[in-house]
C-alpha atoms as a PDB file:
ATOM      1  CA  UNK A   1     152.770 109.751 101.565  1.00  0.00           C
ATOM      2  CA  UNK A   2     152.236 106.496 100.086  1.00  0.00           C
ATOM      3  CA  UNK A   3     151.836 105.047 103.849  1.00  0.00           C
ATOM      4  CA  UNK A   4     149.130 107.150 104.404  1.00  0.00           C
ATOM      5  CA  UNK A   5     147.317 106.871 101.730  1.00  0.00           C
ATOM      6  CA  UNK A   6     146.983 103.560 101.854  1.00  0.00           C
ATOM      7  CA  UNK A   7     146.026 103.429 105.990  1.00  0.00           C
ATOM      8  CA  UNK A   8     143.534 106.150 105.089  1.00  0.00           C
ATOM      9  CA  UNK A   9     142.036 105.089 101.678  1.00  0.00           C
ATOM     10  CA  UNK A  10     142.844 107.592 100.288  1.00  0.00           C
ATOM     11  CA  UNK A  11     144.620 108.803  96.978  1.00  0.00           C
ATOM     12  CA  UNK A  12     148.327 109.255  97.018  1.00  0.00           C
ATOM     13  CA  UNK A  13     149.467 112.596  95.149  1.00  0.00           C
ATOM     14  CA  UNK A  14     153.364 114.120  95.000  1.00  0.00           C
ATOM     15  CA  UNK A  15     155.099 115.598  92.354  1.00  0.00           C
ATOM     16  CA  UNK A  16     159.199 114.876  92.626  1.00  0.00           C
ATOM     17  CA  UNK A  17     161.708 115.237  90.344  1.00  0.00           C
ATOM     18  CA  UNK A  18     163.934 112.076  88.083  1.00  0.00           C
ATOM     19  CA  UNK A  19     167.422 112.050  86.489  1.00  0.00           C
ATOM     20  CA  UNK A  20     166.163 110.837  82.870  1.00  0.00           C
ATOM     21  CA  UNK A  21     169.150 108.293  81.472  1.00  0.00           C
ATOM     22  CA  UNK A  22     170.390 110.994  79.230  1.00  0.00           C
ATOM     23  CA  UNK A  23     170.913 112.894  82.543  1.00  0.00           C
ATOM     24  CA  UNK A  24     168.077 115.764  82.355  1.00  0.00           C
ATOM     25  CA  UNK A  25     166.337 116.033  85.046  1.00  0.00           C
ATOM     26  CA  UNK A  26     162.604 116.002  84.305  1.00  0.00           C
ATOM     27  CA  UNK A  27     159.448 116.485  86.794  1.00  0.00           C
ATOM     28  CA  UNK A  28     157.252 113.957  87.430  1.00  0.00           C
ATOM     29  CA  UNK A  29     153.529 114.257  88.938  1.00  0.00           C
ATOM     30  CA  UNK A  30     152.246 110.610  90.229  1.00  0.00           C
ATOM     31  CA  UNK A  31     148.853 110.293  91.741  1.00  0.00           C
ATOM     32  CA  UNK A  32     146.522 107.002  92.332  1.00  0.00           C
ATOM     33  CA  UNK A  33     145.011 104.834  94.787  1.00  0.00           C
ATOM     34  CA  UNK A  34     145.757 101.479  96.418  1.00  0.00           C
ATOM     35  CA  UNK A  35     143.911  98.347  95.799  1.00  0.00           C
ATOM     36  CA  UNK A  36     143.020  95.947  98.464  1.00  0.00           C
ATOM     37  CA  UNK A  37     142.390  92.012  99.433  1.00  0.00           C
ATOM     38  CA  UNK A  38     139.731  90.441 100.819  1.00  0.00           C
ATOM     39  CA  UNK A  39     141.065  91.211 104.058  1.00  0.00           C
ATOM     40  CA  UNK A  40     141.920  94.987 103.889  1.00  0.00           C
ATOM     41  CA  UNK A  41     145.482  94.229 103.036  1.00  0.00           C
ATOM     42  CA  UNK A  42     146.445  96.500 100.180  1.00  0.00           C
ATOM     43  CA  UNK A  43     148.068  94.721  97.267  1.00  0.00           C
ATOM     44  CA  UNK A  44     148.819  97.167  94.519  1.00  0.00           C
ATOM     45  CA  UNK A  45     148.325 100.931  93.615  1.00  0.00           C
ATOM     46  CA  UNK A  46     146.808 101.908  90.280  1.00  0.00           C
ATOM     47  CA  UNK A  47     147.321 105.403  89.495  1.00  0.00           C
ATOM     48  CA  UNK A  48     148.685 107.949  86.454  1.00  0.00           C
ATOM     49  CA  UNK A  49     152.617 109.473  86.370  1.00  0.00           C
ATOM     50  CA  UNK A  50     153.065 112.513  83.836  1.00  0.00           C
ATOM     51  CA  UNK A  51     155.436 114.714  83.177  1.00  0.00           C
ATOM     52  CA  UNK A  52     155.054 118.008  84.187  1.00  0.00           C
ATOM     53  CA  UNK A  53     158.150 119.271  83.446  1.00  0.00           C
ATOM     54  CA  UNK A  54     157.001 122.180  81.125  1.00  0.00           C
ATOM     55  CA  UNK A  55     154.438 122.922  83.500  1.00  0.00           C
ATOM     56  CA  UNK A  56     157.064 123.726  86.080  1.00  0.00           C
ATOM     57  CA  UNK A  57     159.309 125.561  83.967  1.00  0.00           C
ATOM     58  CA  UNK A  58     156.480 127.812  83.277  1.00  0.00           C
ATOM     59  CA  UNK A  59     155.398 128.207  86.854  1.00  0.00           C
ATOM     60  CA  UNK A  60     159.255 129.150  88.020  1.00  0.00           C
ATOM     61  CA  UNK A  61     159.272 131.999  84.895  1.00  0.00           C
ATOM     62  CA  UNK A  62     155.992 133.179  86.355  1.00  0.00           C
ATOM     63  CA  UNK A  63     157.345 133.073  89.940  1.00  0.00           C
ATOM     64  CA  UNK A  64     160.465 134.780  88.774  1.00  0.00           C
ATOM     65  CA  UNK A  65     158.608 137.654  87.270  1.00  0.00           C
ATOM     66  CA  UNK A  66     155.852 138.226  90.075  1.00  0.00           C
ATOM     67  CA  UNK A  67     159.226 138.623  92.501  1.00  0.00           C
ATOM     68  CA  UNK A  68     160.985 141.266  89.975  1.00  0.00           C
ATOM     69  CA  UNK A  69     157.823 142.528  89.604  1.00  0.00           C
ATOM     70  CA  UNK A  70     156.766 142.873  93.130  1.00  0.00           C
ATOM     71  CA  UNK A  71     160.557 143.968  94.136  1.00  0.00           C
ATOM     72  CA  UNK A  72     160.841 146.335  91.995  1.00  0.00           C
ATOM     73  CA  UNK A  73     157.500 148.214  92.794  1.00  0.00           C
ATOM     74  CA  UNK A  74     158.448 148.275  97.217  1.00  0.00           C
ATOM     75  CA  UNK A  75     161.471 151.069  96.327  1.00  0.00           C
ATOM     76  CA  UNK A  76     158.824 153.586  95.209  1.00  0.00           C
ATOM     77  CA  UNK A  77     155.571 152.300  97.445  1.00  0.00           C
ATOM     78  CA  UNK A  78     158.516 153.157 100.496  1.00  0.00           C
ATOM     79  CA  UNK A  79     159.042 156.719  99.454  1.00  0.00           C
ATOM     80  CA  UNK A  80     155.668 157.624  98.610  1.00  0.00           C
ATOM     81  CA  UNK A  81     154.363 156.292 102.452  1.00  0.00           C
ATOM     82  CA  UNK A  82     157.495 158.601 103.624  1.00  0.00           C
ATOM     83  CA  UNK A  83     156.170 161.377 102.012  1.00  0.00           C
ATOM     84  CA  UNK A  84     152.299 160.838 102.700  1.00  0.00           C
ATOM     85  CA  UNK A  85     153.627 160.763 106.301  1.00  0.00           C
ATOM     86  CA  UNK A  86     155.487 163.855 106.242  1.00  0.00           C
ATOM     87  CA  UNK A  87     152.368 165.846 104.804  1.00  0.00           C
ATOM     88  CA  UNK A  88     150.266 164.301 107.731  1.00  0.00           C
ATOM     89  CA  UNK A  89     152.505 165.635 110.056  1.00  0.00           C
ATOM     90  CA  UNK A  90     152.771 169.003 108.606  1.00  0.00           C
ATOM     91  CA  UNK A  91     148.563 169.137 108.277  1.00  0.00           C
ATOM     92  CA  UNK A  92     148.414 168.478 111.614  1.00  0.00           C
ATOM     93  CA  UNK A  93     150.494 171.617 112.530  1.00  0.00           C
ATOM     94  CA  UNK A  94     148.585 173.465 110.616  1.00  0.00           C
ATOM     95  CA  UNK A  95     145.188 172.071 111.848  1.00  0.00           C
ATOM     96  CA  UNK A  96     143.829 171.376 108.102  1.00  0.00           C
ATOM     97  CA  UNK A  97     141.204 169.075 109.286  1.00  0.00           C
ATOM     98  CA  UNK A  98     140.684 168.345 105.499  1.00  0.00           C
ATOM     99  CA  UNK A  99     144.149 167.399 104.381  1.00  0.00           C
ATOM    100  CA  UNK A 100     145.034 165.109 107.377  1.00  0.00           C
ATOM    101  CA  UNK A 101     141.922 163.219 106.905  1.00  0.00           C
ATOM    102  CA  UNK A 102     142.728 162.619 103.232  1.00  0.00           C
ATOM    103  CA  UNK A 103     146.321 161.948 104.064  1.00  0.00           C
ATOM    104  CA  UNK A 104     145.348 159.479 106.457  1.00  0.00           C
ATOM    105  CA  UNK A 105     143.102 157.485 103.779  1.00  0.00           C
ATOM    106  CA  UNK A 106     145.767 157.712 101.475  1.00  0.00           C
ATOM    107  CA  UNK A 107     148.486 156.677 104.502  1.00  0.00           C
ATOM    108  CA  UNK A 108     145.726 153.502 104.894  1.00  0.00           C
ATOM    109  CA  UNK A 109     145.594 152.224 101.086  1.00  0.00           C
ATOM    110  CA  UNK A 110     149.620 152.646 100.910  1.00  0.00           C
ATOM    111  CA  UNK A 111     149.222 150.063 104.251  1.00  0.00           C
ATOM    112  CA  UNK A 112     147.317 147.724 101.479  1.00  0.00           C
ATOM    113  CA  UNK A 113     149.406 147.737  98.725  1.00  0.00           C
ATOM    114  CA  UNK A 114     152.052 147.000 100.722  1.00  0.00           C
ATOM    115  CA  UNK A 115     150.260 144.427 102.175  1.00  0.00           C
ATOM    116  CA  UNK A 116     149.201 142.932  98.639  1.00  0.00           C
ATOM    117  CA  UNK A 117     153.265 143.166  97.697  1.00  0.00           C
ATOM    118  CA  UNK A 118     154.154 141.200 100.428  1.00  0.00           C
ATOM    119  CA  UNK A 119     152.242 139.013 100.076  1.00  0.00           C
ATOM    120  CA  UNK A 120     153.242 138.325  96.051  1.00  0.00           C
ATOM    121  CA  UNK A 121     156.454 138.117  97.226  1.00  0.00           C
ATOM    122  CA  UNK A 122     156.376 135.374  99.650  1.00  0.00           C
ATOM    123  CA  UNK A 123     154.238 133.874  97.205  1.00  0.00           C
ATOM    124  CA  UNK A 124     157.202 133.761  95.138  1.00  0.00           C
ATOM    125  CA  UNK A 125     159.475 132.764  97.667  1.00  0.00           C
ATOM    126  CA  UNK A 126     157.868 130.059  99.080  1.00  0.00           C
ATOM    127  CA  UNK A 127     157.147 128.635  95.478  1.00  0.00           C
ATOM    128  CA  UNK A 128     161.105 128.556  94.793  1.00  0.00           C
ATOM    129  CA  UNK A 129     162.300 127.229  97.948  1.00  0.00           C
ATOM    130  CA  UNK A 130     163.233 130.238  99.142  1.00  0.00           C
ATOM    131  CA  UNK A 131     161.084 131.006 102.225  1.00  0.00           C
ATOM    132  CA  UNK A 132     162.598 129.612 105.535  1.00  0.00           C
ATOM    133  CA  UNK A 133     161.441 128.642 108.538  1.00  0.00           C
ATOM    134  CA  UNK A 134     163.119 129.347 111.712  1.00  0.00           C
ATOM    135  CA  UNK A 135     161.627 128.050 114.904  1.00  0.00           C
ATOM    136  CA  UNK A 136     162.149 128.327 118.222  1.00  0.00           C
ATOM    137  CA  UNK A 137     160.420 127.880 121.354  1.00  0.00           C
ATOM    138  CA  UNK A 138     157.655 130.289 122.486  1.00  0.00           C
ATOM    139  CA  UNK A 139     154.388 130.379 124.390  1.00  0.00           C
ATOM    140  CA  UNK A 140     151.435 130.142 121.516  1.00  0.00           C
ATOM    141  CA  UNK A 141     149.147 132.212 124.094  1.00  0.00           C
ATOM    142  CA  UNK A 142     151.510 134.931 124.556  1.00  0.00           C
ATOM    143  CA  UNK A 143     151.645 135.471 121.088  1.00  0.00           C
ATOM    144  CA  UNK A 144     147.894 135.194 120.467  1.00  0.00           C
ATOM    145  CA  UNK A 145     147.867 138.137 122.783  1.00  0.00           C
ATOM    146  CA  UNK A 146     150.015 140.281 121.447  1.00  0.00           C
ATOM    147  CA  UNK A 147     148.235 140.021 118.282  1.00  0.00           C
ATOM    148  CA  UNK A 148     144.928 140.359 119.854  1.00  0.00           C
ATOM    149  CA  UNK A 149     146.241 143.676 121.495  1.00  0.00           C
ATOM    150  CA  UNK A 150     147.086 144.997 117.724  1.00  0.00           C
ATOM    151  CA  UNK A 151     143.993 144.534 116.721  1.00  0.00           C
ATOM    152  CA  UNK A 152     142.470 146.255 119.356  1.00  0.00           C
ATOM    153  CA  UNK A 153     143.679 149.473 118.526  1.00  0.00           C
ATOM    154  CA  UNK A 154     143.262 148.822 114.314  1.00  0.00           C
ATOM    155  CA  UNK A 155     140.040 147.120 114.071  1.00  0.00           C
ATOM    156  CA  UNK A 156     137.951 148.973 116.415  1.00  0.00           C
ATOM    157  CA  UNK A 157     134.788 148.107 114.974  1.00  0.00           C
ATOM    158  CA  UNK A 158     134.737 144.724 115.959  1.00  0.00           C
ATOM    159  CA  UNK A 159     135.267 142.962 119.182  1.00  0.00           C
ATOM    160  CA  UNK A 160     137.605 140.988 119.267  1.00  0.00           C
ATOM    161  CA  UNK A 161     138.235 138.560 122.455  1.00  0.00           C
ATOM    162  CA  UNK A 162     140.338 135.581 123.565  1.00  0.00           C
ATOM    163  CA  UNK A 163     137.693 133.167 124.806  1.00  0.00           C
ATOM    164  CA  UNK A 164     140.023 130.872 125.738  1.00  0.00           C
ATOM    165  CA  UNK A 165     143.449 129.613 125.601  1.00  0.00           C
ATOM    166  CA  UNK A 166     145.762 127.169 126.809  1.00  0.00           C
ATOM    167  CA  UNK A 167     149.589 127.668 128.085  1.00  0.00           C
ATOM    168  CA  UNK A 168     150.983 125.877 125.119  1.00  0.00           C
ATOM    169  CA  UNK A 169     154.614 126.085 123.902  1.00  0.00           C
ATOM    170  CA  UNK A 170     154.946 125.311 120.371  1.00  0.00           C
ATOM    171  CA  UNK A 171     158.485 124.790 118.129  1.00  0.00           C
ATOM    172  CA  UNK A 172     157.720 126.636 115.393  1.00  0.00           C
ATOM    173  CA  UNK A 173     158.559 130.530 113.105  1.00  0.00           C
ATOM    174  CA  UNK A 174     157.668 132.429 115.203  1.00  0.00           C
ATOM    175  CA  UNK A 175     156.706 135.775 112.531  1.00  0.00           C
ATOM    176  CA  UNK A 176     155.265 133.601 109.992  1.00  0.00           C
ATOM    177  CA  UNK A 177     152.621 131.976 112.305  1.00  0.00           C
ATOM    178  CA  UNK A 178     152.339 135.339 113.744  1.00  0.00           C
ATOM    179  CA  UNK A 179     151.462 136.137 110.043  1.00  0.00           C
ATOM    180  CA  UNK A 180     148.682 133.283 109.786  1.00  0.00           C
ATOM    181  CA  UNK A 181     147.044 134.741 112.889  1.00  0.00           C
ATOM    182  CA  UNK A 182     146.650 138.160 111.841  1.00  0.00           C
ATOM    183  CA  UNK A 183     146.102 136.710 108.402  1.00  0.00           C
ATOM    184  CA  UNK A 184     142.675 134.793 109.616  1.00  0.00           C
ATOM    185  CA  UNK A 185     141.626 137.577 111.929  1.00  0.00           C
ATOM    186  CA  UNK A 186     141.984 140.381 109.143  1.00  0.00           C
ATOM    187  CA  UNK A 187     139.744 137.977 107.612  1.00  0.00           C
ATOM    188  CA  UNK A 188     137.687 137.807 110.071  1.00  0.00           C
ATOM    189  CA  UNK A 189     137.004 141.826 110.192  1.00  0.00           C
ATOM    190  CA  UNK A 190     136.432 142.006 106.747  1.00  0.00           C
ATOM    191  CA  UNK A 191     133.754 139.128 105.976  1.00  0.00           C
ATOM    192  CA  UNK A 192     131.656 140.068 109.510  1.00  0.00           C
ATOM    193  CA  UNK A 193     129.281 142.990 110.290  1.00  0.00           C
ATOM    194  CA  UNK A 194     130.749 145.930 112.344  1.00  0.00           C
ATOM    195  CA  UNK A 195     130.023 145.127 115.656  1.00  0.00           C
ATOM    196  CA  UNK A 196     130.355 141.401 116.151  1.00  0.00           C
ATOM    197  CA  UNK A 197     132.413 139.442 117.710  1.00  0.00           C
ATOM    198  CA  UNK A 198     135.715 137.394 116.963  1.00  0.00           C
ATOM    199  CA  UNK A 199     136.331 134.587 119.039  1.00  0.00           C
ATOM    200  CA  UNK A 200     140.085 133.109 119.038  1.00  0.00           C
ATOM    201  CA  UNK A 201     141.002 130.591 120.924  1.00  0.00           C
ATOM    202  CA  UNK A 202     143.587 127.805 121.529  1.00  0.00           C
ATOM    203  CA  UNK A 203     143.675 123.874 122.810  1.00  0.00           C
ATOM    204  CA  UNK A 204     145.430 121.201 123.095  1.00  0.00           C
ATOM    205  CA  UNK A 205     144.030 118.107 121.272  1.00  0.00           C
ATOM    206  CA  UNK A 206     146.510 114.998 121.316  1.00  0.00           C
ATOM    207  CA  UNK A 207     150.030 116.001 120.746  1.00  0.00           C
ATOM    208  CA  UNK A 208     148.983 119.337 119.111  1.00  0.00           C
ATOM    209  CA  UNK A 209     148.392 123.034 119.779  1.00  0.00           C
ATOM    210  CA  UNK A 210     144.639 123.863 117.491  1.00  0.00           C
ATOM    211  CA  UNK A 211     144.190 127.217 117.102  1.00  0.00           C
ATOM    212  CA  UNK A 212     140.761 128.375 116.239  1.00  0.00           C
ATOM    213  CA  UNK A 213     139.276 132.186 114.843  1.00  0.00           C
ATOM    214  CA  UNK A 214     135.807 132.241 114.962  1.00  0.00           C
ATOM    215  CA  UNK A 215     133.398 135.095 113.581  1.00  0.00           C
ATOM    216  CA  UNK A 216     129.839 136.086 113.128  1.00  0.00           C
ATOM    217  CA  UNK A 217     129.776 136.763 109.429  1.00  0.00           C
ATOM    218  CA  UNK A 218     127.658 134.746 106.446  1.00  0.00           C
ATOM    219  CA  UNK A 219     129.400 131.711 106.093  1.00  0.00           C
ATOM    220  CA  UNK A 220     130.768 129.672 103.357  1.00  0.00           C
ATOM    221  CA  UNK A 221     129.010 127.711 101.089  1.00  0.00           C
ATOM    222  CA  UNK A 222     129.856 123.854 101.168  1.00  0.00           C
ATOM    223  CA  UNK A 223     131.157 123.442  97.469  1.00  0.00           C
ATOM    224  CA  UNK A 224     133.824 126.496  98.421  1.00  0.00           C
ATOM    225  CA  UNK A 225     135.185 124.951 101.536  1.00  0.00           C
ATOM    226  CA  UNK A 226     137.720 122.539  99.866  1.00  0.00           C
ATOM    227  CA  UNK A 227     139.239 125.758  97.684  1.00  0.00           C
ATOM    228  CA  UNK A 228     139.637 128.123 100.085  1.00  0.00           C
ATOM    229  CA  UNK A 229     143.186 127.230 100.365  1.00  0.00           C
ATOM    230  CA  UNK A 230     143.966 127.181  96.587  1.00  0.00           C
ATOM    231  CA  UNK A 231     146.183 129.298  95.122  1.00  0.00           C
ATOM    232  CA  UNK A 232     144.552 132.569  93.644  1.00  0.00           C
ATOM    233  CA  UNK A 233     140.877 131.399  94.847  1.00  0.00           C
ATOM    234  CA  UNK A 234     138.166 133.558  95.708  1.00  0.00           C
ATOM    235  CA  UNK A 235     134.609 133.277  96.957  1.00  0.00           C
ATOM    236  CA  UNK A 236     132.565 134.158  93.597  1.00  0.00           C
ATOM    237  CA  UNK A 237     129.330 136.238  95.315  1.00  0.00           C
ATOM    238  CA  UNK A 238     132.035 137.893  97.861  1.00  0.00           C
ATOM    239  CA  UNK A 239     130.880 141.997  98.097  1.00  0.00           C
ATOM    240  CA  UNK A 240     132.830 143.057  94.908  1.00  0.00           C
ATOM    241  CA  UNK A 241     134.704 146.456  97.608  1.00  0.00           C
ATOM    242  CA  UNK A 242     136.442 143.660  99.398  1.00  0.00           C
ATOM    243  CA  UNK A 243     139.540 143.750  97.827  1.00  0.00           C
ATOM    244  CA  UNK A 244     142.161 140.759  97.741  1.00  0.00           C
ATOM    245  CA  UNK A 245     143.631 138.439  95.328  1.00  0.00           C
ATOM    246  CA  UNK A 246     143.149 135.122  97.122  1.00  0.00           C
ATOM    247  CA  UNK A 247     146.866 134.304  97.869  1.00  0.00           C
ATOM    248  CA  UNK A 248     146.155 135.023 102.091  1.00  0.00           C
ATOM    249  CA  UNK A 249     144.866 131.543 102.794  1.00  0.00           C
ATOM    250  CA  UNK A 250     146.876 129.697 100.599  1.00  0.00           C
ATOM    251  CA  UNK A 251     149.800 131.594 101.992  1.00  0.00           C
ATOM    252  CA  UNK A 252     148.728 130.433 105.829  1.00  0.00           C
ATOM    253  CA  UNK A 253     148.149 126.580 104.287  1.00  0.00           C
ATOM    254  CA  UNK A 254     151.726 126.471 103.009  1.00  0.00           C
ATOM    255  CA  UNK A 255     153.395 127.932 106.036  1.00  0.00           C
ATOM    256  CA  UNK A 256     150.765 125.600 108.434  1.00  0.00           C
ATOM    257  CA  UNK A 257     152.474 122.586 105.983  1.00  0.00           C
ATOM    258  CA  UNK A 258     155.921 123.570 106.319  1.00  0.00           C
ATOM    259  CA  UNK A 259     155.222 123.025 110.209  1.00  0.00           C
ATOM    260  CA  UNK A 260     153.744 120.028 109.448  1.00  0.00           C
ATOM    261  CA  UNK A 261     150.593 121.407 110.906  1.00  0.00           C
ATOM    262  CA  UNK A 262     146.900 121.177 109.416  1.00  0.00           C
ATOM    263  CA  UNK A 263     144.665 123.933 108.490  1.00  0.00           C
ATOM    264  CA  UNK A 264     140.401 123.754 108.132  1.00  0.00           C
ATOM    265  CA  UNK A 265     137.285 126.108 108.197  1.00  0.00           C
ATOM    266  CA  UNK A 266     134.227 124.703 109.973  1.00  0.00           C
ATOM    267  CA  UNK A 267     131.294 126.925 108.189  1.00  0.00           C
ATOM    268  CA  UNK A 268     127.538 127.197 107.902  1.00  0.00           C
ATOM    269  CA  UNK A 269     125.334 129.825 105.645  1.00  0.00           C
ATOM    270  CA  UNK A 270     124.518 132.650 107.845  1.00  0.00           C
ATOM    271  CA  UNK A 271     125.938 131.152 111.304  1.00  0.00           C
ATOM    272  CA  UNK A 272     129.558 132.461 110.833  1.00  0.00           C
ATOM    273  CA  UNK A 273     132.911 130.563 110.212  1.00  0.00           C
ATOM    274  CA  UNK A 274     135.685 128.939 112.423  1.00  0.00           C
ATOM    275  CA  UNK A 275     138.954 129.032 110.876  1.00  0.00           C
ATOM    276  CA  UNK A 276     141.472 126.520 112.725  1.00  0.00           C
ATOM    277  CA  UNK A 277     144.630 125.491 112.292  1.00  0.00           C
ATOM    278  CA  UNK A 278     147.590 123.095 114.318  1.00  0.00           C
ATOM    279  CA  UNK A 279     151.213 123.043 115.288  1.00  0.00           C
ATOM    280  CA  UNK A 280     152.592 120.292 116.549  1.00  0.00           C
ATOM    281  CA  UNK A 281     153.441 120.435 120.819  1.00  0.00           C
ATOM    282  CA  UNK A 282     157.137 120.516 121.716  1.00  0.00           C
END
């Protein structure tokens, strides 16, 4: 880290944990910037260290109780979807237009709450050390498609369309970038008119695979670009029925990191956005 910060200008940030001499073991949060010569040489960083021990503990306690939490609620979310399912099935023998159509809504926000619990709880998995990535070998277009096809058949009211993509094989988790694709396209659907277009696509630039999902919705103001990815963020003058909790994206930027991959949204007010991200080529 300190390497590139100092080829790139740019200001070194890590947090890492010390033995004190007592033999505690504290965290520590350094960030600053390197100072250069006359002839671009750098000589010296100047920066701040802190202890952020505290600030840890309190993160893992609220970690720890966002996974009990979460767990704990899946047991009775899985019945209740068992049961919703059973009454669709016996509405539909019994042709009751009414209560199969209000099954199915219910069967659909069961599908989100789910959804929403999941994602808490790789929230809190990833944030102790306890998410894992296995990779393996596999063709990024193949699995661009068979997302694609899913989406097809759920999100009917857009159109969605692979305008281009490369043969590419990729070492990398296979599910969990599977997860950042539907991820961005979900996004997609919800922030874009019924009707439009998604655009995904996938190149090779250098020695990685860039994956890009484009849509035709209103854009992202400048000043929200660089938070997108934060933890808990959400766009303040989003339509208040869209419902989230702003953990997707940061979810996709941690899993994108943990492949040592980069992820970025190219936006403008009213002319869509292009969410992209990379994986490094086998």
């Amino acid at each position: 880290m300190v390497t590139v910060a100092k080829e790139n200008h740019s200001i070194y940030r890590a947090e890492y944990e010390i033995a004190w001499p007592d033999g505690s073991i504290h965290w520590i949060s350094a960030h600053g910037r390197a100072r250069y010569d006359s002839d671009g040489i750098p000589v010296k960083m100047v920066g701040v260290i802190s202890d952020i021990t505290e600030h840890k503990a309190d993160e893992q306690r609220k970690n720890d109780f966002i996974g009990m939490v979460s767990h704990e609620l899946k047991t009775p979310l899985t019945s209740l979807t068992g049961y919703v399912q059973l009454l669709q099935v016996r509405a539909k023998k019994n042709d009751d237009a009414f209560a199969s159509g209000a099954l199915e809504k219910a069967n659909n926000q069961l599908k989100k709450m789910a959804n929403m619990i999941n994602s808490f709880l790789n929230v809190s998995r990833l944030e102790s050390g306890k998410i894992h990535i296995h990779k393996q070998h596999f063709n990024l277009a193949e699995l661009i498609s068979e997302v694609e096809s899913e989406f097809t058949v759920t999100a009917n009211s857009h159109n969605i369309m692979i305008a281009k993509c490369e043969q590419l094989t990729v070492d990398a988790d296979r599910d969990k970038i599977g997860h950042v694709l539907n991820n961005l396209i979900s996004n997609a659907v919800k922030y874009s008119p019924p009707g439009s277009t998604i655009d995904i696509s996938c190149r090779q630039h250098d020695n990685f695979a860039v994956v890009s999902v484009a849509d035709e919705g209103s854009g992202i103001r400048q000043e929200d670009k660089h938070k997108l990815f934060e933890r808990y963020y959400r766009v303040a003058d989003q339509h208040l029925t869209i419902a989230g909790f702003g953990i997707g994206l940061y979810l996709c930027a941690e899993i994108v990191s943990r492949h040592h991959g980069e992820i970025w949204v190219d936006s403008e007010l009213g002319k869509g956005s292009t969410f992209h991200f990379s994986l490094p080529l086998t």
